[in-house]
C-alpha atoms as a PDB file:
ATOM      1  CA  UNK A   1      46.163-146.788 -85.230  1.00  0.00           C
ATOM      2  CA  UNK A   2      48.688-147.384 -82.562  1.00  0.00           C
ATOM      3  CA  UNK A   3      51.501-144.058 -81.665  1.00  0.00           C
ATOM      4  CA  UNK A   4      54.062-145.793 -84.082  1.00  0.00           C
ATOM      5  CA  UNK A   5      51.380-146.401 -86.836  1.00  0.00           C
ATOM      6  CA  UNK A   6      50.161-143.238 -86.822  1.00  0.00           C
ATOM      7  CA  UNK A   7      53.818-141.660 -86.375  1.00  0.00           C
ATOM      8  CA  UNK A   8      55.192-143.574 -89.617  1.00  0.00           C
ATOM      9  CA  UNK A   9      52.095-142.207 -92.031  1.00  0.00           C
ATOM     10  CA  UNK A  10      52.716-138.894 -90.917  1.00  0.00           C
ATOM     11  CA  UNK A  11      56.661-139.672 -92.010  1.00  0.00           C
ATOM     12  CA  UNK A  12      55.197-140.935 -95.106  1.00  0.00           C
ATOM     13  CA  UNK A  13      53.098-137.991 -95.656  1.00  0.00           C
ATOM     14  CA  UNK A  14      55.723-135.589 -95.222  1.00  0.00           C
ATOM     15  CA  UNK A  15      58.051-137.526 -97.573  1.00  0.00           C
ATOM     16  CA  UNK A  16      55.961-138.044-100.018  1.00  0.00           C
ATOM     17  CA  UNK A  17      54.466-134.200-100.946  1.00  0.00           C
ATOM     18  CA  UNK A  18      58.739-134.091-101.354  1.00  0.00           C
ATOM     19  CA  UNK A  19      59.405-135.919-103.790  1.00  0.00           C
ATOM     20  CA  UNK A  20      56.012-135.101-105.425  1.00  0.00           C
ATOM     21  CA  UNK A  21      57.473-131.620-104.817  1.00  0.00           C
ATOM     22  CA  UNK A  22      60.783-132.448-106.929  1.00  0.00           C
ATOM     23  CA  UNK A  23      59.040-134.797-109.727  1.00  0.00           C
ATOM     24  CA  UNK A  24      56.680-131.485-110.303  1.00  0.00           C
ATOM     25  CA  UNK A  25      60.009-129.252-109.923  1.00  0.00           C
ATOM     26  CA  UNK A  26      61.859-131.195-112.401  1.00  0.00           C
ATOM     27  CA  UNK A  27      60.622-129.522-115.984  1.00  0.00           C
ATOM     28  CA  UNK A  28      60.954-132.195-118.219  1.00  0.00           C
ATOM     29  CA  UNK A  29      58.548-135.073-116.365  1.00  0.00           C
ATOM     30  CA  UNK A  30      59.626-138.189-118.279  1.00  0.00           C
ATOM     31  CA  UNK A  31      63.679-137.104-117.119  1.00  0.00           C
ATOM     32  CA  UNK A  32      62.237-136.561-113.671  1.00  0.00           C
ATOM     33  CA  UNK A  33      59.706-139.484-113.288  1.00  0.00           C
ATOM     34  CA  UNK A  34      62.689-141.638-114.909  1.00  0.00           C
ATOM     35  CA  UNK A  35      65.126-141.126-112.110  1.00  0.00           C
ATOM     36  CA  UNK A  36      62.454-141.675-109.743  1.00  0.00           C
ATOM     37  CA  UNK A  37      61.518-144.844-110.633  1.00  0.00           C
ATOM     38  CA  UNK A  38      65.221-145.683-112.130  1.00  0.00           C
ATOM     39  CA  UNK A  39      66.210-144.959-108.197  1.00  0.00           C
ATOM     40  CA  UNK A  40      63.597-147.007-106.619  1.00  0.00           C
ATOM     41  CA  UNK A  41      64.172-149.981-109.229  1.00  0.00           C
ATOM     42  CA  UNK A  42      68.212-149.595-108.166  1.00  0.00           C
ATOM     43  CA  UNK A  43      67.197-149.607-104.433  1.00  0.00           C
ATOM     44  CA  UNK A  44      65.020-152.181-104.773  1.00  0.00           C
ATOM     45  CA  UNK A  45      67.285-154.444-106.130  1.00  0.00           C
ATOM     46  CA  UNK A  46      70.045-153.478-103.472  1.00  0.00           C
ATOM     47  CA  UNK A  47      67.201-154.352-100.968  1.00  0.00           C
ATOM     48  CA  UNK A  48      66.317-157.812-102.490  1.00  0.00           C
ATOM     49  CA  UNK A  49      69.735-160.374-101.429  1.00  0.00           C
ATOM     50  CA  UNK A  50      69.085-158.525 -97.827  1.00  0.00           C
ATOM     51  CA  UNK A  51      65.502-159.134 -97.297  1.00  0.00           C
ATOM     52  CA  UNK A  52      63.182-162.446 -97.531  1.00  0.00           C
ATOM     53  CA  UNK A  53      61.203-162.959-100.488  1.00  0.00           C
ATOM     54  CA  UNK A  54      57.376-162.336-100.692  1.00  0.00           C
ATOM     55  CA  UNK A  55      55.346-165.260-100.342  1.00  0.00           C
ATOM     56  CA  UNK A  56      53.975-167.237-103.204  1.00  0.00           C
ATOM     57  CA  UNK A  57      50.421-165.685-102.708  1.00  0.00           C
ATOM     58  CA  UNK A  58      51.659-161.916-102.555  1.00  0.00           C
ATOM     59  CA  UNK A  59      52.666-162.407-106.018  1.00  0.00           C
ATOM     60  CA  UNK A  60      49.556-162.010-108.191  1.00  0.00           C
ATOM     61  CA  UNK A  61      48.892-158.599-105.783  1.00  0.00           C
ATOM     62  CA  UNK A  62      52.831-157.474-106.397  1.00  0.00           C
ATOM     63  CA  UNK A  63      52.508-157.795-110.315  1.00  0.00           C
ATOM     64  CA  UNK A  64      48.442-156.259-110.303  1.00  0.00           C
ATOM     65  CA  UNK A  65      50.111-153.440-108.102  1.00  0.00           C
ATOM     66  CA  UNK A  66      53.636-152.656-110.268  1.00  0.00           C
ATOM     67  CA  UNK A  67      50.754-152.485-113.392  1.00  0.00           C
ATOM     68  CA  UNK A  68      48.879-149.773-111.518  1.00  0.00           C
ATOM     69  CA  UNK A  69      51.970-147.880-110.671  1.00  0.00           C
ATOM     70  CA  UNK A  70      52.792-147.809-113.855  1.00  0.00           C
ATOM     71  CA  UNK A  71      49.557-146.185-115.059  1.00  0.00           C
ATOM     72  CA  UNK A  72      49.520-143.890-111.741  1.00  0.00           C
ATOM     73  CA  UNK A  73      52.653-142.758-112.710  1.00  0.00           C
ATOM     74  CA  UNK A  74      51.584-141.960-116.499  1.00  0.00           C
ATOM     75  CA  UNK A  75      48.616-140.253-115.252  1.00  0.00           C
ATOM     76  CA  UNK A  76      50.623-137.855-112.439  1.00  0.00           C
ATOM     77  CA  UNK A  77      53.169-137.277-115.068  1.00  0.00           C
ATOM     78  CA  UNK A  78      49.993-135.528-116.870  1.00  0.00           C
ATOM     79  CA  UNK A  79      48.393-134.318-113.806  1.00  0.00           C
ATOM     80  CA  UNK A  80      51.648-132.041-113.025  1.00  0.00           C
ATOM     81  CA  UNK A  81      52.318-130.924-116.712  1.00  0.00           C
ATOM     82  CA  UNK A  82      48.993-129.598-117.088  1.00  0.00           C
ATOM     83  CA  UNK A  83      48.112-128.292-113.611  1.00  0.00           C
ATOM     84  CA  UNK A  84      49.727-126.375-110.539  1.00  0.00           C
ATOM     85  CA  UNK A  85      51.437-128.611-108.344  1.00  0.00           C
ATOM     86  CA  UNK A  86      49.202-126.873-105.559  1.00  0.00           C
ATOM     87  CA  UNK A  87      45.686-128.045-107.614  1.00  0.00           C
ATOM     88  CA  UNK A  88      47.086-131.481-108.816  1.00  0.00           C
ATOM     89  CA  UNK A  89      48.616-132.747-105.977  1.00  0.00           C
ATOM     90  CA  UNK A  90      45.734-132.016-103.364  1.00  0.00           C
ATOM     91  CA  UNK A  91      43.229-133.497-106.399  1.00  0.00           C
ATOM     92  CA  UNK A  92      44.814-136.593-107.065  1.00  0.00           C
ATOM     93  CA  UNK A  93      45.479-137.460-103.404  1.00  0.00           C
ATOM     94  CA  UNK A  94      42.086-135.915-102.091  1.00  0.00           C
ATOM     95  CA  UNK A  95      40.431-138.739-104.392  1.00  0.00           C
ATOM     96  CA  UNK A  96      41.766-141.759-102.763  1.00  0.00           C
ATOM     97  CA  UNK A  97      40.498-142.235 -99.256  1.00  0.00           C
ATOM     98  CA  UNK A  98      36.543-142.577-100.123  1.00  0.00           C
ATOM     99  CA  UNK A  99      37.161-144.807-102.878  1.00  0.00           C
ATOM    100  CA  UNK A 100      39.685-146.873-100.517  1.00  0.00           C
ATOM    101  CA  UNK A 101      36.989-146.821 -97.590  1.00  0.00           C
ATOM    102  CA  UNK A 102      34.791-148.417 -99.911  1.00  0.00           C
ATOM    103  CA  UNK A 103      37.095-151.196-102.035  1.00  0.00           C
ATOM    104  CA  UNK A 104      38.766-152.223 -98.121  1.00  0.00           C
ATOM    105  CA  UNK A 105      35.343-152.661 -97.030  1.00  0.00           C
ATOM    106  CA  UNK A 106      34.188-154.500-100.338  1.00  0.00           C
ATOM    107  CA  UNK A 107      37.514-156.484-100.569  1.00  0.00           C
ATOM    108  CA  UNK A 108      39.311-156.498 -97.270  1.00  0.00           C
ATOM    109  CA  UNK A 109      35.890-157.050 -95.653  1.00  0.00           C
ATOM    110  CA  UNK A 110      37.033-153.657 -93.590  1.00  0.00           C
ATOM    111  CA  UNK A 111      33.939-151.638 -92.695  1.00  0.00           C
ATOM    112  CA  UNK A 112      34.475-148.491 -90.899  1.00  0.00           C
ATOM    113  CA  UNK A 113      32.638-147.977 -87.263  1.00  0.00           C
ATOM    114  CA  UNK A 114      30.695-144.577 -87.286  1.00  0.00           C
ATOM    115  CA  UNK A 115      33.706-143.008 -85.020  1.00  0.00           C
ATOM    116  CA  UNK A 116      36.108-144.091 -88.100  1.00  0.00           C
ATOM    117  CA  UNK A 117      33.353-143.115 -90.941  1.00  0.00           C
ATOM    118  CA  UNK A 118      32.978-139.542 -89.431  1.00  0.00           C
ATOM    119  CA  UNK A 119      36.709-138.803 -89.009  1.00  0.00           C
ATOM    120  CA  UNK A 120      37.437-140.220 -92.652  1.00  0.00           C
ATOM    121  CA  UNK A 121      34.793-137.666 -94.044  1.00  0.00           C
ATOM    122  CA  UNK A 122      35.991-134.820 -92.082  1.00  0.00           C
ATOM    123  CA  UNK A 123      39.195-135.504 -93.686  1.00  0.00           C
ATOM    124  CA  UNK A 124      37.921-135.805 -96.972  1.00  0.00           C
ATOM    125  CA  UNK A 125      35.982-132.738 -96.553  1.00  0.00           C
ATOM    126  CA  UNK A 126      39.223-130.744 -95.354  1.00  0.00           C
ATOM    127  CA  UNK A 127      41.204-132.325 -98.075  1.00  0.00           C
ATOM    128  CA  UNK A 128      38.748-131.276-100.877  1.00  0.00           C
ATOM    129  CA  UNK A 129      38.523-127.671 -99.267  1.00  0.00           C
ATOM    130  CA  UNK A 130      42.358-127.597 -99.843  1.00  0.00           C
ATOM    131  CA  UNK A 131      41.563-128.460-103.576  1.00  0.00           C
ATOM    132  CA  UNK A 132      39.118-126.331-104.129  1.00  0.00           C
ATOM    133  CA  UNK A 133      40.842-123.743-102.987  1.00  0.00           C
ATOM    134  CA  UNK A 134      43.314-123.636-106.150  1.00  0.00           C
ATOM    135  CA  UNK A 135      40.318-123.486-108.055  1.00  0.00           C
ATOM    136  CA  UNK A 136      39.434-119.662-107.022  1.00  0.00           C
ATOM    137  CA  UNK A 137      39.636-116.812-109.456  1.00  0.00           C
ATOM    138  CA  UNK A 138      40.529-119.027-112.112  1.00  0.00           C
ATOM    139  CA  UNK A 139      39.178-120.948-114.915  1.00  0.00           C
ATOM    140  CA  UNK A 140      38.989-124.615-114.047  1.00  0.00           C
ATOM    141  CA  UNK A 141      41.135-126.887-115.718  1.00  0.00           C
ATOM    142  CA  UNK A 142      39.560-129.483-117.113  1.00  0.00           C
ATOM    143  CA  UNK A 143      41.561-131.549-118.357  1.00  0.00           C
ATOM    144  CA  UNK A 144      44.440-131.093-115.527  1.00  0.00           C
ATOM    145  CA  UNK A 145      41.348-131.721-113.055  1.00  0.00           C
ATOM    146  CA  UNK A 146      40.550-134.475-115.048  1.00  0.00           C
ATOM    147  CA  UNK A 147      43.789-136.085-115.028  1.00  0.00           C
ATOM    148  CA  UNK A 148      44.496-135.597-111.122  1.00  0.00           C
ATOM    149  CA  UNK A 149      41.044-137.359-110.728  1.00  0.00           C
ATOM    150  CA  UNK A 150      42.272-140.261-112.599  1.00  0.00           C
ATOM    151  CA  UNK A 151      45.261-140.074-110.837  1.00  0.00           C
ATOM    152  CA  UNK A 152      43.877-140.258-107.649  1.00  0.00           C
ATOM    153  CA  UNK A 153      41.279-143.848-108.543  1.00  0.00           C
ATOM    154  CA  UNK A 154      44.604-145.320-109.815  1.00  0.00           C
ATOM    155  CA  UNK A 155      45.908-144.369-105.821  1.00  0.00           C
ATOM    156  CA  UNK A 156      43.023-146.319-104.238  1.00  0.00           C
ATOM    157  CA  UNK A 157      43.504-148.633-106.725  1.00  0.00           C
ATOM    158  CA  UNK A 158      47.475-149.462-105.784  1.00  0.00           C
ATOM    159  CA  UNK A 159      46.368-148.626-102.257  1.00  0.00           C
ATOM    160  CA  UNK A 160      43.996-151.632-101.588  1.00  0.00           C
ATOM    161  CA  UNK A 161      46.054-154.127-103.889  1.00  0.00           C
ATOM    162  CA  UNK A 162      49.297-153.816-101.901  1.00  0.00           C
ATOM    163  CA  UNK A 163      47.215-153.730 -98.536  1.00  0.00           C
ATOM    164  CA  UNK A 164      46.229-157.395 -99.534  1.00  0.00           C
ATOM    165  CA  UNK A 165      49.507-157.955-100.748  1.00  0.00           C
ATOM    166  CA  UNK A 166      51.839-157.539 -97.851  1.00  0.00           C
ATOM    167  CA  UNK A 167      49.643-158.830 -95.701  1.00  0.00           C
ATOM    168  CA  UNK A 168      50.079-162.010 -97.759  1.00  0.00           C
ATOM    169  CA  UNK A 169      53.916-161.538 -97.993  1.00  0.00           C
ATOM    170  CA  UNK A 170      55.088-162.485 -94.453  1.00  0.00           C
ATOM    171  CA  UNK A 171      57.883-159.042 -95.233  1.00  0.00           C
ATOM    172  CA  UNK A 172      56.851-155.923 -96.048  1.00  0.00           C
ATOM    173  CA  UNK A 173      60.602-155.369 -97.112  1.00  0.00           C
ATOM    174  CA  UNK A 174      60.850-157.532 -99.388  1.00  0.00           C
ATOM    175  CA  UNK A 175      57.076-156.954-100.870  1.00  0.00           C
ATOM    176  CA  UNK A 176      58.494-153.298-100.934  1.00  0.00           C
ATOM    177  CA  UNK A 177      61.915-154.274-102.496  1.00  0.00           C
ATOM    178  CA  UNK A 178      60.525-156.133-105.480  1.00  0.00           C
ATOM    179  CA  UNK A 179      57.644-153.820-105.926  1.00  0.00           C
ATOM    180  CA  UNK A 180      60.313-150.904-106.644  1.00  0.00           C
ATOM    181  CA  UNK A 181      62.339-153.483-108.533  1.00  0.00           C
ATOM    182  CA  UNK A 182      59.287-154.452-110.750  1.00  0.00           C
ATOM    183  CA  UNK A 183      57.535-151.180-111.555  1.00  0.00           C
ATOM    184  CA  UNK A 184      60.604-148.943-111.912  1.00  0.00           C
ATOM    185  CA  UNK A 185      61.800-150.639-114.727  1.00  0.00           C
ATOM    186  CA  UNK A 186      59.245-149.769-117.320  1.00  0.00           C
ATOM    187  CA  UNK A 187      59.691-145.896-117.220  1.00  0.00           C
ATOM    188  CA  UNK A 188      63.323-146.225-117.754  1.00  0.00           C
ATOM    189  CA  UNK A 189      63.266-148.945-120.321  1.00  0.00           C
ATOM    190  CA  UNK A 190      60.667-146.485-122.360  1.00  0.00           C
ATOM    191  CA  UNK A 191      63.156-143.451-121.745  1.00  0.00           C
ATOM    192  CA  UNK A 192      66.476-144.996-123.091  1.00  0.00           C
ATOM    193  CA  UNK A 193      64.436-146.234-126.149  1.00  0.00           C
ATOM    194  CA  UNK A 194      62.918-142.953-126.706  1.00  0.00           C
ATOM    195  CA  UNK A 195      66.593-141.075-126.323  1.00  0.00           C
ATOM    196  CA  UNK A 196      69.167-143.405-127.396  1.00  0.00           C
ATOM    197  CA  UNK A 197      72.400-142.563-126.876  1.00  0.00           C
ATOM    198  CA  UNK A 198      71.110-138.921-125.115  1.00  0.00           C
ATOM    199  CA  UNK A 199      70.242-140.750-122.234  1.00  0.00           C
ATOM    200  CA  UNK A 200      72.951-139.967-119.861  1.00  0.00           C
ATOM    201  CA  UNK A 201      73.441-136.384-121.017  1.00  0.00           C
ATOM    202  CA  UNK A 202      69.696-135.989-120.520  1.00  0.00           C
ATOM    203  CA  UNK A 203      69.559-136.665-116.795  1.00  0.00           C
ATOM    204  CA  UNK A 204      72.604-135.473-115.708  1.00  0.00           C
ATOM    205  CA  UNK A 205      71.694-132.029-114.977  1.00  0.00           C
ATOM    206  CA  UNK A 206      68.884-133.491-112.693  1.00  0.00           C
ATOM    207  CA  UNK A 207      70.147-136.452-111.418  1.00  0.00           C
ATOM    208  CA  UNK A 208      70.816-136.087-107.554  1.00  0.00           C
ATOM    209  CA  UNK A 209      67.731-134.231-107.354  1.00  0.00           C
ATOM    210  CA  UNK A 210      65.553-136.809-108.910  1.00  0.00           C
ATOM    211  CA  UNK A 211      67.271-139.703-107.145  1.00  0.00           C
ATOM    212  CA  UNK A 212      66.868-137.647-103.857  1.00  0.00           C
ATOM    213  CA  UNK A 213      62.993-138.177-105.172  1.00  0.00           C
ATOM    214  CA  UNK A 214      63.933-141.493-105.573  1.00  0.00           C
ATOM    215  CA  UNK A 215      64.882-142.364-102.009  1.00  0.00           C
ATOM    216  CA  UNK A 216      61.705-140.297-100.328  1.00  0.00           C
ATOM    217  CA  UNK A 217      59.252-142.325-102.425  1.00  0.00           C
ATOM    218  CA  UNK A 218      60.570-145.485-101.497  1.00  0.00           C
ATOM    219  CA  UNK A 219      61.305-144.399 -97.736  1.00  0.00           C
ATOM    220  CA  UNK A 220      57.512-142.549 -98.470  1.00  0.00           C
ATOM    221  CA  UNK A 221      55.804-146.004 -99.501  1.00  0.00           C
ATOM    222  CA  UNK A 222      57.462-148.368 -97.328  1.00  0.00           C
ATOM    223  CA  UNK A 223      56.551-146.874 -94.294  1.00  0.00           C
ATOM    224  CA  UNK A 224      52.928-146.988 -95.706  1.00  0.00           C
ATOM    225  CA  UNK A 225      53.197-150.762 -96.349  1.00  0.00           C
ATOM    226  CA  UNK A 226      54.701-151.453 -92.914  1.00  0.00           C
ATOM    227  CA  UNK A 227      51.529-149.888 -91.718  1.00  0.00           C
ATOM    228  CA  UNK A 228      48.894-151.333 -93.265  1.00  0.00           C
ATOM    229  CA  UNK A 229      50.376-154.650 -91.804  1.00  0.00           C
ATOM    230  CA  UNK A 230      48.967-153.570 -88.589  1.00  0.00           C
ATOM    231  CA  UNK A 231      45.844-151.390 -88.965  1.00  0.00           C
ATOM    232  CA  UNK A 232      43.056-150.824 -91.497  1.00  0.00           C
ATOM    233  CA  UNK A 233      43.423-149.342 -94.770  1.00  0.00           C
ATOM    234  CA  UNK A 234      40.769-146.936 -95.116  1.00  0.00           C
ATOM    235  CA  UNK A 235      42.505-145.158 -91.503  1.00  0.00           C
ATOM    236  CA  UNK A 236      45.880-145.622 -92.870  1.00  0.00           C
ATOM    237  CA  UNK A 237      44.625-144.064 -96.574  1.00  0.00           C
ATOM    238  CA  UNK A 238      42.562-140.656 -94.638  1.00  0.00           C
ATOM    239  CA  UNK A 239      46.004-140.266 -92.756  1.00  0.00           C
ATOM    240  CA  UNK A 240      47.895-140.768 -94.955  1.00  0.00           C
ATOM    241  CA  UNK A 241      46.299-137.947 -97.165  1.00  0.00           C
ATOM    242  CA  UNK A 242      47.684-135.373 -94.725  1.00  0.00           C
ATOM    243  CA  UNK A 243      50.271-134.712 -97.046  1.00  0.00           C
ATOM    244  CA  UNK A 244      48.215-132.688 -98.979  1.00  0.00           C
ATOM    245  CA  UNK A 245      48.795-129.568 -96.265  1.00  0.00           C
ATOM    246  CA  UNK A 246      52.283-130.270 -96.788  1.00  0.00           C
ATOM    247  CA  UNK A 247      52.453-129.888-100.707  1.00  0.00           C
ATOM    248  CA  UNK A 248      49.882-127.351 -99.900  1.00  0.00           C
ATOM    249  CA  UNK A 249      52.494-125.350 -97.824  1.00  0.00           C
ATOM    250  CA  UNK A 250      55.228-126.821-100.259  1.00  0.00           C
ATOM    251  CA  UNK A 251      53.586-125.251-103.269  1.00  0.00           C
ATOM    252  CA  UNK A 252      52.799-121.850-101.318  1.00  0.00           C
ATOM    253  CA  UNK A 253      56.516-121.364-100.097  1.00  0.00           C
ATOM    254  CA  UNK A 254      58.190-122.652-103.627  1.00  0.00           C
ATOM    255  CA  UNK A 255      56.288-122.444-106.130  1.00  0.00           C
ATOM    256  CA  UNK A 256      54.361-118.941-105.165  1.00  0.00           C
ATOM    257  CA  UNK A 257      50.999-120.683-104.915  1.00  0.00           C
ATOM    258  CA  UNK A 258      48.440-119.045-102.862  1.00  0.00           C
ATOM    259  CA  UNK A 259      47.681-120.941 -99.693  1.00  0.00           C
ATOM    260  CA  UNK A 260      44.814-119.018 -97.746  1.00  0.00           C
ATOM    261  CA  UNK A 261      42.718-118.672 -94.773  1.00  0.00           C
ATOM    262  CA  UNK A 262      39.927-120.902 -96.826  1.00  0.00           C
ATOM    263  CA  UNK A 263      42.955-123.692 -96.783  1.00  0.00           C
ATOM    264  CA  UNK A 264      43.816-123.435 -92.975  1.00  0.00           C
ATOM    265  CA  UNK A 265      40.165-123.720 -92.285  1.00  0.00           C
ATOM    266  CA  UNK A 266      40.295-126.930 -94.318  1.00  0.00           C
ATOM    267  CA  UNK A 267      43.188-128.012 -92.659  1.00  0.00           C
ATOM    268  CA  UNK A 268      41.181-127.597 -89.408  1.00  0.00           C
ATOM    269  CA  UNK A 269      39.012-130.492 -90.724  1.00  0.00           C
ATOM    270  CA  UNK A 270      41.654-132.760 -91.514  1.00  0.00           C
ATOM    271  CA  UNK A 271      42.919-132.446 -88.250  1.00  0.00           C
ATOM    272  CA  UNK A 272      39.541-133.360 -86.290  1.00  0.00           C
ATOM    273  CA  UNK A 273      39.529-136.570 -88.897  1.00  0.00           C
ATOM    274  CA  UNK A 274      42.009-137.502 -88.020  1.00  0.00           C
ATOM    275  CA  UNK A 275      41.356-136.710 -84.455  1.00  0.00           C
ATOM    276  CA  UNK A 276      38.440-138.794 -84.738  1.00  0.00           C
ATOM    277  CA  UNK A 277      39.962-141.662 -86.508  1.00  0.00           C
ATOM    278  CA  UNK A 278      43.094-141.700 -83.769  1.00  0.00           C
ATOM    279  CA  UNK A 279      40.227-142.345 -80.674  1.00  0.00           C
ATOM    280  CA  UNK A 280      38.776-144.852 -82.614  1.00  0.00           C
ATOM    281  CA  UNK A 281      41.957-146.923 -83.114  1.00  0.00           C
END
């Protein structure tokens, strides 16, 4: 976890609660989630003549990977239609850096020193205080919680896959490029079929805002990839997780969700994880 490692997660973080932030923003979540992965399938071609292509063994991870998106994307468009962007978000993202931990270490052959393993549950244990939180004084959802827990195996999931994958690509632009190209088609596809000839009067009203979304998640994800070509995923995937103070603070200052002294404790946690998992790198 060199300076420039850690400095492009924390860019990822950022830019990823934001266009989280304007999928959950967007009412309607198929027009929304369509121009975010319509976007990332057009920028992924525009990337593709530019960039060299993935080698022939990143290709089985690249297609397993696009699958999972697709499903990840399914399940966060139910996540943020049942729940508060405030509960889902910190859920679904809170989920993923145990269940990475233990797949990199399984699969990537990746096992976490004790100075890693205490920093990544500090952060886990900040990051599920942040949850929590939204949980206070109400009823719990369970089928919103439910759906951002799904969400979140389906992140681990894509998380290890494309760790293995562009390490095996010898470019994590063009593993990135075709990965956009490949999974954003599916989500559009479905939404022409389902509106016909609506389509275009659909997603006008949104468009620039969702293919603003568009350009943060592939900015969001790349820088990701980029990392986890030079350091470990489970570091990369606690770090990464910092974005849940930012749609945290996102959802307190937009969408009128309570934040909390409970949540800047939590956030206290995250930061000695990651304190702890910086020193070890």
């Amino acid at each position: 976890m060199t300076p420039a490692v850690t400095a492009a997660v924390l860019l990822a973080a950022v830019t990823h609660a934001s266009w989280n932030a304007i999928a959950h923003r967007i009412t309607d979540k198929l027009v929304g989630f369509t121009l975010i992965a319509g976007g990332g399938l057009l920028i992924g071609l525009a990337m593709a003549p530019f960039v060299p292509l993935p080698a022939h063994g990143a290709w089985p991870y690249l297609l397993a990977s696009a699958a999972i998106h697709i499903v990840y994307y399914a399940l966060l468009m139910k996540a943020f239609r049942l729940g508060d962007f405030g509960q889902a978000y910190p859920i679904a993202r809170g989920t993923a850096p145990l269940v990475v931990t233990a797949l990199a270490a399984l699969f990537a052959h990746e096992v976490p020193d004790g100075r890693v393993a205490a920093g990544i549950a500090l952060s886990c244990a900040g990051l599920t205080g942040v949850a929590l939180w939204g949980l206070r004084g109400h009823r719990p959802d369970w089928a919103a919680i439910g759906a951002a827990l799904a969400t979140g195996l389906s992140i681990a999931a894509y998380t290890v896959v494309d760790g293995l994958g562009v390490r095996a690509s010898g470019s994590s632009l063009g593993y990135i490029a075709w990965l956009m190209a490949i999974q954003g088609a599916v989500i559009p596809v479905y939404a022409v079929w389902r509106w016909r000839g609506r389509t275009a009067a659909v997603l006008r009203p949104y468009a620039g805002l969702g293919l603003l979304g568009a350009a943060l998640s592939v900015t969001a994800y790349a820088l990701v990839l980029w990392a986890q070509t030079r350091a470990e995923l489970a570091p990369i995937a606690a770090l990464r997780e910092s974005s849940i103070i930012v749609g945290a603070a996102i959802g307190a200052v937009f969408f009128k969700e309570r934040f909390g002294a409970p949540r800047i404790a939590a956030a206290g946690l995250l930061v000695v994880g990651i304190g702890l998992m910086l020193r070890a790198g």
